[in-house]
Protein backbone atom coordinates (compact mmCIF):
# COMPACT_ATOMS: atom_id res chain seq x y z
CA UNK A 1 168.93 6.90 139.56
CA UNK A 2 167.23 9.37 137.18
CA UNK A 3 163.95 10.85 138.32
CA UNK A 4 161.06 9.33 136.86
CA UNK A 5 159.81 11.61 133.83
CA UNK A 6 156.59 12.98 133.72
CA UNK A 7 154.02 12.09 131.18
CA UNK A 8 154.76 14.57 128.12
CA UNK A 9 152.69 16.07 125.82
CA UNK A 10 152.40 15.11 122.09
CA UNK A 11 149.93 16.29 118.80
CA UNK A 12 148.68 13.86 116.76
CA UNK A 13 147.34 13.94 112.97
CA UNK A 14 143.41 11.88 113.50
CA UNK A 15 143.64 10.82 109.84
CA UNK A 16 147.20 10.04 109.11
CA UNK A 17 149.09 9.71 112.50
CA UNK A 18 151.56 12.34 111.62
CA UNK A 19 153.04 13.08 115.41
CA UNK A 20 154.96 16.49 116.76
CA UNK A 21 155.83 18.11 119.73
CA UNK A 22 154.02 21.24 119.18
CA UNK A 23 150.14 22.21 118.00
CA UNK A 24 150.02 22.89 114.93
CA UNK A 25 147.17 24.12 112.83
CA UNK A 26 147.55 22.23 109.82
CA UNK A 27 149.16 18.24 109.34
CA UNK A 28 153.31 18.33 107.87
CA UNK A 29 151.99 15.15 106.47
CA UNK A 30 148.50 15.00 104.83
CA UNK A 31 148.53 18.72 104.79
CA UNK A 32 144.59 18.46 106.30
CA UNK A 33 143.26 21.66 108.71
CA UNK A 34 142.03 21.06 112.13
CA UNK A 35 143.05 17.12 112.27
CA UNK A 36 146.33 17.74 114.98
CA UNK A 37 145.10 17.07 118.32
CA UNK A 38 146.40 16.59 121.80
CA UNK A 39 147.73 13.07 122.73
CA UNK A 40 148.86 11.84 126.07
CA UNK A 41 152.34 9.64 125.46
CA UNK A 42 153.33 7.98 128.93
CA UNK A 43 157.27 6.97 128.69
CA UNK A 44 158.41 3.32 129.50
CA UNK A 45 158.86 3.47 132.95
CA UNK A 46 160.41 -0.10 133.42
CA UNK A 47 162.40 -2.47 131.10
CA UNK A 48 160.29 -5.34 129.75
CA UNK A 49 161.47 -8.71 131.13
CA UNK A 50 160.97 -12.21 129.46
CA UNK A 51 157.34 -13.50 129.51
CA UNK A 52 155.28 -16.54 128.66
CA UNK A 53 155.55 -17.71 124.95
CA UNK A 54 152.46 -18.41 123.30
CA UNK A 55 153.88 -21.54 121.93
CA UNK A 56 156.86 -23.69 121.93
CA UNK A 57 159.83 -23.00 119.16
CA UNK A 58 159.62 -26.05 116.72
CA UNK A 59 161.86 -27.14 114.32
CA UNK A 60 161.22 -26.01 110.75
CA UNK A 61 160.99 -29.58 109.28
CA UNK A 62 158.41 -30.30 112.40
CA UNK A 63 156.14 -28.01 110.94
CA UNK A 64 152.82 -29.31 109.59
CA UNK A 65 151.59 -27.24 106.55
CA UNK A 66 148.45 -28.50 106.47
CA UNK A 67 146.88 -25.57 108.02
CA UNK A 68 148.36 -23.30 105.23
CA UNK A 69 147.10 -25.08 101.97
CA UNK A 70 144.56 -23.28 99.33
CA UNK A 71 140.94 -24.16 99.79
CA UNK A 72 138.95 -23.47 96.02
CA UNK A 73 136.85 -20.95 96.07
CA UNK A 74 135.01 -21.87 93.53
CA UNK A 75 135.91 -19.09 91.24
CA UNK A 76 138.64 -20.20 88.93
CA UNK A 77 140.29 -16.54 88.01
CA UNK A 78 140.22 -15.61 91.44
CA UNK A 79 142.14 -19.16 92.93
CA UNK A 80 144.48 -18.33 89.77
CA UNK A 81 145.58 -15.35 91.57
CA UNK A 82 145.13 -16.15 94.77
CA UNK A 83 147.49 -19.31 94.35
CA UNK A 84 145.06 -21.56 94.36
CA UNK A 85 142.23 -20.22 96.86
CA UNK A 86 141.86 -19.17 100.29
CA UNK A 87 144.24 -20.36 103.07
CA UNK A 88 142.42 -20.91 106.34
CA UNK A 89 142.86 -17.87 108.88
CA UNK A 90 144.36 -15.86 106.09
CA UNK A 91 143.40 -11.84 105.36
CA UNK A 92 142.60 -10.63 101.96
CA UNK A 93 142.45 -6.91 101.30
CA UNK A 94 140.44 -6.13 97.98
CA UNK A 95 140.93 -2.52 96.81
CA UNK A 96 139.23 -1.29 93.42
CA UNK A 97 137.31 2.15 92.20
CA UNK A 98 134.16 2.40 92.87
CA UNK A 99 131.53 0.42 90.88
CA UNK A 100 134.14 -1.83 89.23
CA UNK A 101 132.43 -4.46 90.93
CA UNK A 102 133.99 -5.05 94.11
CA UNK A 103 130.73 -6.20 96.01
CA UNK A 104 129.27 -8.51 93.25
CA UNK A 105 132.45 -10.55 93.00
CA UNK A 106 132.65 -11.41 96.59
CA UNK A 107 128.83 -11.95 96.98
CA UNK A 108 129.34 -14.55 94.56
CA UNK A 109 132.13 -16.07 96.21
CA UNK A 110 130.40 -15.92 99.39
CA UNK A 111 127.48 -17.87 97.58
CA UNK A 112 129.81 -20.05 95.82
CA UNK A 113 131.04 -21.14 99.49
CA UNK A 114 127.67 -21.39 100.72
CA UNK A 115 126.66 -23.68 97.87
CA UNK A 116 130.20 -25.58 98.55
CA UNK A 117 128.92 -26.58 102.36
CA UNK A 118 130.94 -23.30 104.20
CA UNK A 119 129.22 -21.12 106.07
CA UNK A 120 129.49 -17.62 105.03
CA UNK A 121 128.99 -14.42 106.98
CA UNK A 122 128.78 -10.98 104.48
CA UNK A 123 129.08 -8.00 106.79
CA UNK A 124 127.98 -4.67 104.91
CA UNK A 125 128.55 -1.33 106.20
CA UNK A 126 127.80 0.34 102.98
CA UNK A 127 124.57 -0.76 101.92
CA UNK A 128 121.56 -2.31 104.17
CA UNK A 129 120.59 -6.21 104.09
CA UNK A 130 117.84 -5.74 101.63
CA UNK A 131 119.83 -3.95 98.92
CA UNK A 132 122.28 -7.11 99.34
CA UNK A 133 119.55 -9.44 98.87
CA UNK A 134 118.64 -7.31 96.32
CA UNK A 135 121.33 -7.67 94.21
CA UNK A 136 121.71 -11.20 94.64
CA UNK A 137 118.64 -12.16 93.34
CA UNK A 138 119.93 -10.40 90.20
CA UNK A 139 123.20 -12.12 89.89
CA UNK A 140 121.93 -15.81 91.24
CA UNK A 141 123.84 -15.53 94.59
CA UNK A 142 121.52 -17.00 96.52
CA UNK A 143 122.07 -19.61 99.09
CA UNK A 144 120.55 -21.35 102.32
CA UNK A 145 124.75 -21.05 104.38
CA UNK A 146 125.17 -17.39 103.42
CA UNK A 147 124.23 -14.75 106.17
CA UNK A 148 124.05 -11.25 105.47
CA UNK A 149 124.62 -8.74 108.25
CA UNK A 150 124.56 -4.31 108.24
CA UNK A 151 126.81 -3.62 110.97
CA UNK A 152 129.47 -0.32 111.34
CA UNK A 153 130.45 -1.48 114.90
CA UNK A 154 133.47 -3.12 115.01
CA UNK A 155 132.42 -5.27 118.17
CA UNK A 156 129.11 -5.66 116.44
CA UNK A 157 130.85 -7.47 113.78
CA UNK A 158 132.97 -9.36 116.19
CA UNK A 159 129.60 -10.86 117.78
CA UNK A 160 127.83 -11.24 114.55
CA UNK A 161 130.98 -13.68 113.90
CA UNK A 162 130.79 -15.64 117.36
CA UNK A 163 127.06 -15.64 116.85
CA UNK A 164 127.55 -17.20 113.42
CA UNK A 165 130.67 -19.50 113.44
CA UNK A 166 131.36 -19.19 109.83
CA UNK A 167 134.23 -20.71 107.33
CA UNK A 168 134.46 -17.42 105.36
CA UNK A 169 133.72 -13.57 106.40
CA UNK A 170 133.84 -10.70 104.04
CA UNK A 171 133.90 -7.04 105.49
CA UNK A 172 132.71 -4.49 102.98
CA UNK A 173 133.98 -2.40 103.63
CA UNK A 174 136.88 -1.77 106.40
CA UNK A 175 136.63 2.19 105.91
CA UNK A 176 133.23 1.90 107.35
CA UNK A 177 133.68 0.13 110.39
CA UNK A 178 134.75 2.15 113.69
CA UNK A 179 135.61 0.72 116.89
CA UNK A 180 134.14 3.06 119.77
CA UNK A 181 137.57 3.26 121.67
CA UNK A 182 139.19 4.56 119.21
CA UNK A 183 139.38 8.53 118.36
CA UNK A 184 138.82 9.69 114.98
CA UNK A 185 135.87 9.22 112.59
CA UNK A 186 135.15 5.90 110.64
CA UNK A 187 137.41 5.78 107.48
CA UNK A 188 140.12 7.88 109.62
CA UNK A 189 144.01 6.31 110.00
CA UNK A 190 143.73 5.66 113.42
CA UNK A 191 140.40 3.98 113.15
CA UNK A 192 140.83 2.05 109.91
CA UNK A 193 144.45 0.67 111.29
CA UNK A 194 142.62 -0.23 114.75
CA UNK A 195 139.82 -2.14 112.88
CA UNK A 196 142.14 -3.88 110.49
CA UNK A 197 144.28 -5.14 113.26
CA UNK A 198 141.42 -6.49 115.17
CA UNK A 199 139.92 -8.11 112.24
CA UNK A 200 143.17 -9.65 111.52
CA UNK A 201 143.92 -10.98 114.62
CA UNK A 202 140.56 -12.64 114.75
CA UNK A 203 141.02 -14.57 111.67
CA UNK A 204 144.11 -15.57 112.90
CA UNK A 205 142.57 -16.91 115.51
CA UNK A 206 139.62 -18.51 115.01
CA UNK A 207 140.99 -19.60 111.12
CA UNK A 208 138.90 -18.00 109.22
CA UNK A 209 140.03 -16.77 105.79
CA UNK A 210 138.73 -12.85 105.80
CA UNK A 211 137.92 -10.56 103.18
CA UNK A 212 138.49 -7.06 103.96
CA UNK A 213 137.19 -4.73 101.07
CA UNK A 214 139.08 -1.30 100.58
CA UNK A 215 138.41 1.85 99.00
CA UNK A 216 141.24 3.58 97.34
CA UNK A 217 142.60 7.06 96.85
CA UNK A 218 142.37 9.60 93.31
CA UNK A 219 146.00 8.09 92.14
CA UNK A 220 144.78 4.43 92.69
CA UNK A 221 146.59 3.28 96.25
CA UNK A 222 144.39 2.01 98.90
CA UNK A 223 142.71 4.65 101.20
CA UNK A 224 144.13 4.44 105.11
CA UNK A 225 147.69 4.10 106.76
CA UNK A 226 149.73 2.36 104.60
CA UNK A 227 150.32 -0.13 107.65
CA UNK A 228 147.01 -1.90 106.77
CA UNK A 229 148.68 -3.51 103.76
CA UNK A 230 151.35 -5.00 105.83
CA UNK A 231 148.79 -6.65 108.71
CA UNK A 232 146.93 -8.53 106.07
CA UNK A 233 148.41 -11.53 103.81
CA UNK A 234 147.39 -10.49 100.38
CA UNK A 235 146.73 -8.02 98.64
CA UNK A 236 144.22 -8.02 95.62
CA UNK A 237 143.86 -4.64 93.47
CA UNK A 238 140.39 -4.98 91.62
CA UNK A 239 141.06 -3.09 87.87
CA UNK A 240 138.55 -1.69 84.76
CA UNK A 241 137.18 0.93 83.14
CA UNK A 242 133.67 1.41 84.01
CA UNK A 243 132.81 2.09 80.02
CA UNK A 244 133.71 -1.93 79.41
CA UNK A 245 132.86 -5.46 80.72
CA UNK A 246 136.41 -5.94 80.81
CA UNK A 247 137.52 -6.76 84.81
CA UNK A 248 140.74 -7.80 86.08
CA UNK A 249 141.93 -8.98 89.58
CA UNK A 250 146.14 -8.55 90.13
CA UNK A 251 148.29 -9.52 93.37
CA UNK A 252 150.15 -6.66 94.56
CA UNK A 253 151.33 -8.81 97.54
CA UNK A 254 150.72 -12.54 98.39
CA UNK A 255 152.12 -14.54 100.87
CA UNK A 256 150.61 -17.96 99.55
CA UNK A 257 152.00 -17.51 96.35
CA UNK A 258 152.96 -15.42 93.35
CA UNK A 259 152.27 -11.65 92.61
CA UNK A 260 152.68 -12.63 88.98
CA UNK A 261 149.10 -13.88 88.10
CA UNK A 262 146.20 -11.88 86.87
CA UNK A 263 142.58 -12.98 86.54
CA UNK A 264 140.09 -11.63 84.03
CA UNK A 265 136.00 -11.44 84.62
CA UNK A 266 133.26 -9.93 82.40
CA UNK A 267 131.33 -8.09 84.44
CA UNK A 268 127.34 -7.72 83.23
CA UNK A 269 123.98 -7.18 83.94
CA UNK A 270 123.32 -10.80 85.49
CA UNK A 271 126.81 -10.94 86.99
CA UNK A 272 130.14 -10.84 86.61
CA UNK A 273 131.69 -14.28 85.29
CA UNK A 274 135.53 -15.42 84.76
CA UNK A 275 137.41 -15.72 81.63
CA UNK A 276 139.61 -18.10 80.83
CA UNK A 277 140.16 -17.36 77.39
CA UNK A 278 139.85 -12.86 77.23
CA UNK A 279 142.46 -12.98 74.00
CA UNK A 280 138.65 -12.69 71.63
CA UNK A 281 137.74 -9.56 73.57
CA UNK A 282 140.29 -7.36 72.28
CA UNK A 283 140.41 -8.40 68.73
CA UNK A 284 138.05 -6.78 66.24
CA UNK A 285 137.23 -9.09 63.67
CA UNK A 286 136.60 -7.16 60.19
CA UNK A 287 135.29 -8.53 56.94
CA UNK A 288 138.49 -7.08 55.20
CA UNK A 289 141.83 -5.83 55.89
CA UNK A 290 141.96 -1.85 56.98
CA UNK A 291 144.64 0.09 57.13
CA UNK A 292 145.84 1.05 60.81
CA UNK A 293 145.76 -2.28 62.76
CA UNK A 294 147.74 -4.84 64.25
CA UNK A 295 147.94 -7.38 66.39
CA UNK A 296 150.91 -7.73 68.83
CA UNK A 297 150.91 -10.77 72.38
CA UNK A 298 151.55 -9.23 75.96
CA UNK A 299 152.13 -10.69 78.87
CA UNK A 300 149.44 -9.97 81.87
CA UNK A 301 151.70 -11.43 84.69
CA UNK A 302 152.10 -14.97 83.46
CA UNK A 303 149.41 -14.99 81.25
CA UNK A 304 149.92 -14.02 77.36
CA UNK A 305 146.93 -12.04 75.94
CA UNK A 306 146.17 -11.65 72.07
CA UNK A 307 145.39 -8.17 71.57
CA UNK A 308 144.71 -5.55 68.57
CA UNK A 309 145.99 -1.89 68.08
CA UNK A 310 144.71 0.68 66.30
CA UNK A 311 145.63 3.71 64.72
CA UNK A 312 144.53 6.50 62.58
CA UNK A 313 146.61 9.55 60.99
CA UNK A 314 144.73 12.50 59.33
CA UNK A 315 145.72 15.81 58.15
CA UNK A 316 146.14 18.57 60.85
CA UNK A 317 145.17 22.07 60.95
CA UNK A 318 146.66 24.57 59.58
CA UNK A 319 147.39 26.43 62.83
CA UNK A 320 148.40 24.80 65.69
CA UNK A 321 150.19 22.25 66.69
CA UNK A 322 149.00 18.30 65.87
CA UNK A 323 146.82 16.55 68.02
CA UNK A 324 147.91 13.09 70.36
CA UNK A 325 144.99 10.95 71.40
CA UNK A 326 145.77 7.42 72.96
CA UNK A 327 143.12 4.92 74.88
CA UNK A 328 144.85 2.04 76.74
CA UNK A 329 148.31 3.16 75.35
CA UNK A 330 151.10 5.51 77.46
CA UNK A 331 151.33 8.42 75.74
CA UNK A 332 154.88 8.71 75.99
CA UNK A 333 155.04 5.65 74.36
CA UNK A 334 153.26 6.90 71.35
CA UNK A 335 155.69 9.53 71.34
CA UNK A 336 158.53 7.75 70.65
CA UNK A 337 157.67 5.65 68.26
CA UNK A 338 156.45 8.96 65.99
CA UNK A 339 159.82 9.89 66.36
CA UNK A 340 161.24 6.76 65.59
CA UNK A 341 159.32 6.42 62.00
CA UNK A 342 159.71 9.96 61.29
CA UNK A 343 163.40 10.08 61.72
CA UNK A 344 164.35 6.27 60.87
CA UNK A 345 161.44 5.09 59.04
CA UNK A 346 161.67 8.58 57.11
CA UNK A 347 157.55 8.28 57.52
CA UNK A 348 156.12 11.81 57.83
CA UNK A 349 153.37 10.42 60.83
CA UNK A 350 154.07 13.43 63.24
CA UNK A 351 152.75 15.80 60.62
CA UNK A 352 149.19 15.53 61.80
CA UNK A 353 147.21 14.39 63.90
CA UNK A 354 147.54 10.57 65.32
CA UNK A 355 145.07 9.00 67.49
CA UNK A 356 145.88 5.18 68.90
CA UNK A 357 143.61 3.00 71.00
CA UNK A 358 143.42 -0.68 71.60
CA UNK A 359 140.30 -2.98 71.16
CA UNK A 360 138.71 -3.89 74.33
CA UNK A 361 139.77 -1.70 77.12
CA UNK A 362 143.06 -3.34 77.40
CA UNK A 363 145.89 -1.37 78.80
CA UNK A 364 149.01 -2.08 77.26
CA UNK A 365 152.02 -0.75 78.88
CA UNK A 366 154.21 -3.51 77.99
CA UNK A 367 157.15 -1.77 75.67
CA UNK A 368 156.50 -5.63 73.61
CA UNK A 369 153.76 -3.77 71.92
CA UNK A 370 156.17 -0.87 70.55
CA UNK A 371 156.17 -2.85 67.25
CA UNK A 372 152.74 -3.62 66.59
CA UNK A 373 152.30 -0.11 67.27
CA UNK A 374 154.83 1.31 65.16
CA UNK A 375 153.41 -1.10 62.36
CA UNK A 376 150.21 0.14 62.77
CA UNK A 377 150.84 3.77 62.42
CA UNK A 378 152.89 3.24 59.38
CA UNK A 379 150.19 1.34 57.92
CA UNK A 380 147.76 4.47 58.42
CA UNK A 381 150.26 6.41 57.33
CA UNK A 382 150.53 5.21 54.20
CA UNK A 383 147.56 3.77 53.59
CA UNK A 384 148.66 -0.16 53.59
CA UNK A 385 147.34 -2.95 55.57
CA UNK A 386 148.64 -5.34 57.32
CA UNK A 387 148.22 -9.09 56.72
CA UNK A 388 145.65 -10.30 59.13
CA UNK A 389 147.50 -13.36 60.19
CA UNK A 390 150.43 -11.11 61.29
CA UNK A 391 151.37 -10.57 64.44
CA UNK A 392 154.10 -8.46 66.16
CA UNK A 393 156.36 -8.34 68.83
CA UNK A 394 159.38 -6.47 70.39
CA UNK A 395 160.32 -3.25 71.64
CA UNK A 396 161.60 -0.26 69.70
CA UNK A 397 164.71 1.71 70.57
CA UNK A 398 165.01 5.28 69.80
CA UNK A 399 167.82 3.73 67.13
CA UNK A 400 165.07 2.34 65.16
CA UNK A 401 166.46 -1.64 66.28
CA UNK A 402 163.82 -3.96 67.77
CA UNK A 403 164.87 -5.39 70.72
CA UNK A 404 164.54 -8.66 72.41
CA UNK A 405 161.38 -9.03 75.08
CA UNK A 406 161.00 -12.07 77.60
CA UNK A 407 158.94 -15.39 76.87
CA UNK A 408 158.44 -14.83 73.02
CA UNK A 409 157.93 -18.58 72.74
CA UNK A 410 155.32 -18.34 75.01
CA UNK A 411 153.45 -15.33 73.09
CA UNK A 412 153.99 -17.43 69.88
CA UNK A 413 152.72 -20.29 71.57
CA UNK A 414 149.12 -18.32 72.21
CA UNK A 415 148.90 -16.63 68.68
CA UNK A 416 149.58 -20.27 67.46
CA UNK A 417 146.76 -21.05 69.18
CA UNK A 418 144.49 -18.45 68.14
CA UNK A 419 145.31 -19.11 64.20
CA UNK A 420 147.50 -16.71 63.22
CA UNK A 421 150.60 -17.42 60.72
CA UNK A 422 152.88 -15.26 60.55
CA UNK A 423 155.21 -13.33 63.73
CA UNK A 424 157.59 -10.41 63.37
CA UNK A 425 160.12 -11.09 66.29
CA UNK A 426 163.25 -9.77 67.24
CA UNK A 427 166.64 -11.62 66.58
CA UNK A 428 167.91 -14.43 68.48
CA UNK A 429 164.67 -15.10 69.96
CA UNK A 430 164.75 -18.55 70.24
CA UNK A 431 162.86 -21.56 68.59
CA UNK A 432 159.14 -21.11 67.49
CA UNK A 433 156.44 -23.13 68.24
CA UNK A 434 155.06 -25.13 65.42
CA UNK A 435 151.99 -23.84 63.40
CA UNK A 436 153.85 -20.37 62.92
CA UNK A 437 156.07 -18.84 60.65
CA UNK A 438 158.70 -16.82 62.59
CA UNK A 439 160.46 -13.48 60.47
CA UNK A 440 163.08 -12.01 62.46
CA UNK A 441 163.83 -8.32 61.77
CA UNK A 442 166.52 -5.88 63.48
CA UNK A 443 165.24 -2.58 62.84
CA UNK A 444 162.18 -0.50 62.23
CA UNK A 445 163.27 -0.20 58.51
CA UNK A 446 163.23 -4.52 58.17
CA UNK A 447 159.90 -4.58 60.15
CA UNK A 448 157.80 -2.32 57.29
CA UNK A 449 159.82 -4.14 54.55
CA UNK A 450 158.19 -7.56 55.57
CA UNK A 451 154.74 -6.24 55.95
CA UNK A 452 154.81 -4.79 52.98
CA UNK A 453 154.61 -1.12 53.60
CA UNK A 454 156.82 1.09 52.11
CA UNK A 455 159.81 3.70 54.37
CA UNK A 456 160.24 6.79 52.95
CA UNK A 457 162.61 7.61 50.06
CA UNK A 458 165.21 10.01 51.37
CA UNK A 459 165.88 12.14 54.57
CA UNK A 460 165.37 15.63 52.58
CA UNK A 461 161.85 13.83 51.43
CA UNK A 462 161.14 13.41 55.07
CA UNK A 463 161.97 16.66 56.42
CA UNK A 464 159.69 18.64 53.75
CA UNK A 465 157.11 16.48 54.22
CA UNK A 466 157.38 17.50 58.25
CA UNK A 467 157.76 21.16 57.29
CA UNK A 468 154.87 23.70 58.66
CA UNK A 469 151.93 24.34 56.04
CA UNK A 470 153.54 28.10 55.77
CA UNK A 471 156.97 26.89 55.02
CA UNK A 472 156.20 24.16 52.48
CA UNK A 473 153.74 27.36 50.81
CA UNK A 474 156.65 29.43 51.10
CA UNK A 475 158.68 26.79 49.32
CA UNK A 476 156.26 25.74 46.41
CA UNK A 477 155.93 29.72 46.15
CA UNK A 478 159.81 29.96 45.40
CA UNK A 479 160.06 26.49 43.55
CA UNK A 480 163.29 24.46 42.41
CA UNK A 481 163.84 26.89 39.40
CA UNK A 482 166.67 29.55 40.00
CA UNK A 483 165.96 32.81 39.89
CA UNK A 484 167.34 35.30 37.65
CA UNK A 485 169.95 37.62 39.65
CA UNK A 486 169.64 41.39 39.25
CA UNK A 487 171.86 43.83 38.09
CA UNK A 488 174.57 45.33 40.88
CA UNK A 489 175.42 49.14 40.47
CA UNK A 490 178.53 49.93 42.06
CA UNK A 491 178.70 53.82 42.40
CA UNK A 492 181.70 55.38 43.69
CA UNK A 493 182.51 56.85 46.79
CA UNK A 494 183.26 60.51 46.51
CA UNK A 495 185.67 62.15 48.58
């Protein structure tokens, strides 16, 4: 028999878990100073033999799924994207920026369960109980079932819910709540993955649907070991820029139901309410046509959303090169379809400077909206506008062809709706709802052709209009005339 080994030994990261067999002064993982510490790692010193089961294997046809069906919350855009609503013992993670409005959404869904006969626990460890109560007296979340509680202890919250019994907790937030055997600091990986667990389990446990709020990192993934996202059953991520009412709630992970859904709120002064109609927020409705606009349908998961592009081209500089601007478009995007005009299109746009932007905060980075995009820089390019009963879809190849995107009938189905006329689509897209009239162009060339806005004459036309300032001066300086040769002296070469 081998001797029994010793206990050995091991460094651990506090905030990531990053192990090695060495100290180390700085984390191979996180790259953080002064986190590697010792940690004691006992080896198995017996092979684990069978034990009692918790509970008896049933057949899958046995088992009753009445324990997993969606309970309402009250809140219509968030039980669209939940599935439905909460599912009793399940874990909801809710990870947004800070001040998109994280806390006021679930205060009102704990009030709308209090008001629905559920008792409701709200656990802060970010703010105190009066600043709670506080804000909901400003947003109308008040009710006689919800209980507020200011706890960072994780067995303090664990006896606020025995104390309390309730039907719904919400934990805001999970980065704030240490549990005292645990090393590490509250917010740390080892501490945020012990409290998550613990939390979990509970729910499982007593069924109670929980609501863990997150914070999340500079490039937008949720703060803490990446673990945390597997222990709970769905994941919410909590979007919008903080210069707009505009909110949106999307499923990165949902075991209930689909990750395809997205919900829409308008968050304000005395609240933050759902929309079930957001297509009017990012139109702009104008008296009269202007050049530089138009209106394309994307797809937000499932969900088809009207929305309005504009752009604007002006003259650059003369020194330097021209200036790219974009708000709630990809820049790359953009890009290409300059290029595209300016080589297929034969539209000098990329002479100067072009600044696109949609209407609303919407972010589009759907490559359906390459189109309305391309239409709309042609149409400040040249000075033309475009009908405003037009919409258009499809993406744009670097060929200049418009190619097909999924669910047009859908999209045409919601600009129907909305009172619009007229759709530029891409071939063989399918039949059109009724209501609509449905043009079907191939290229980039077709598309400006049914808008009425004119391509450029020739290629040569194109390429002086892109010239420099300095070359086209140098040209109009020389002109088209020819000039008159001079006289060639041939002198001979002596010996």
């Amino acid at each position: 028999m081998p001797k029994k080994q010793a206990d050995r030994p091991s460094y651990r990261c506090g905030e990531c878990g990053w192990q090695t067999s060495k100290w180390v002064g700085r984390c191979g993982e996180c790259q953080a100073w002064g986190t590697v510490a010792e940690h004691r790692v006992a080896p198995s010193a017996r092979k684990v033999t069978a034990g009692p089961v918790s509970m008896t294997a049933t057949p899958i046809m046995d088992v009753p799924t009445v324990d997993a069906r969606h309970r309402p919350t009250s809140v219509p855009e968030l039980d669209r994207v939940l599935g439905g609503g909460l599912v009793e013992g399940a874990a909801v993670l809710l990870a947004g920026e800070p001040g998109v409005g994280k806390s006021t959404l679930l205060l009102e869904v704990a009030a709308a369960a209090a008001r629905a006969g559920t008792t409701a626990l709200y656990v802060t460890g970010e703010e105190s109980a009066a600043q709670v109560r506080l804000r909901a007296d400003r947003v109308n979340a008040l009710a006689d079932g919800l209980y507020l509680a200011a706890e960072t202890d994780l067995g303090a919250v664990l006896g606020q819910v025995e104390a309390v019994q309730p039907g719904l907790v919400i934990v805001d937030s999970v980065q704030t709540v240490a549990a005292a055997d645990t090393e590490g600091v509250a917010g740390g990986a080892a501490q945020v993955r012990t409290v998550a667990a613990t939390l979990v389990r509970a729910a499982k446990e007593r069924g109670i649907p929980t609501v863990l709020v997150g914070h999340v990192t500079k490039d937008g993934t949720v703060a803490g070991p990446k673990v945390m996202e597997h222990l709970v059953d769905v994941v919410l991520s909590f979007e919008g820029d903080r210069h707009t009412r505009l909110r949106m709630v999307r499923a990165v992970k949902n075991r209930f139901g689909s990750t395809d859904e997205v919900g829409c709120f308008d968050l304000g002064h005395e609240g933050i309410t759902s929309l079930p109609d957001p297509s009017g927020l990012f139109l702009s409705r104008l008296a009269k046509p202007v050049a530089g606009t138009c209106v394309t349908v994307t797809l937000e998961g499932r969900r088809p959303l009207v929305a309005e592009l504009q752009a604007l081209v002006t003259a650059g500089g003369p020194q330097g090169t021209p200036r790219r601007t974009t708000s709630g478009l990809d820049p790359s995007r953009l890009a290409l379809i300059i290029a595209v005009l300016q080589r297929r299109a034969r539209l000098p746009v990329g002479v100067g400077d072009v600044f696109a932007a949609t209407v609303g905060g919407v972010r589009l980075g759907e490559p359906a909206a390459d189109l309305a995009l391309a239409l709309a820089l042609a149409s400040a390019s040249t000075d033309r506008p475009v009908d405003a009963g037009t919409v258009a879809i499809g993406e744009v190849g670097l060929a200049g062809e418009v190619r097909r995107v999924p669910d047009v009938r859908q999209r045409l189905a919601e600009a129907a709706r909305l009172g619009f006329q007229r759709a530029l689509v891409p071939p063989d897209s399918g039949a059109a709802p009724d209501g609509i009239e449905v043009v079907e162009v191939g290229d980039i060339e077709s598309a400006l052709l049914a808008v009425g806005v004119p391509a450029g004459t020739s290629r040569s036309t194109a390429a002086a209009a892109c010239a420099s300032p300095a070359t086209a001066r140098r040209q109009g300086r020389r002109g088209n005339e020819e000039q008159p040769s001079r006289p060639v002296h041939l002198r001979p070469i002596s010996p």
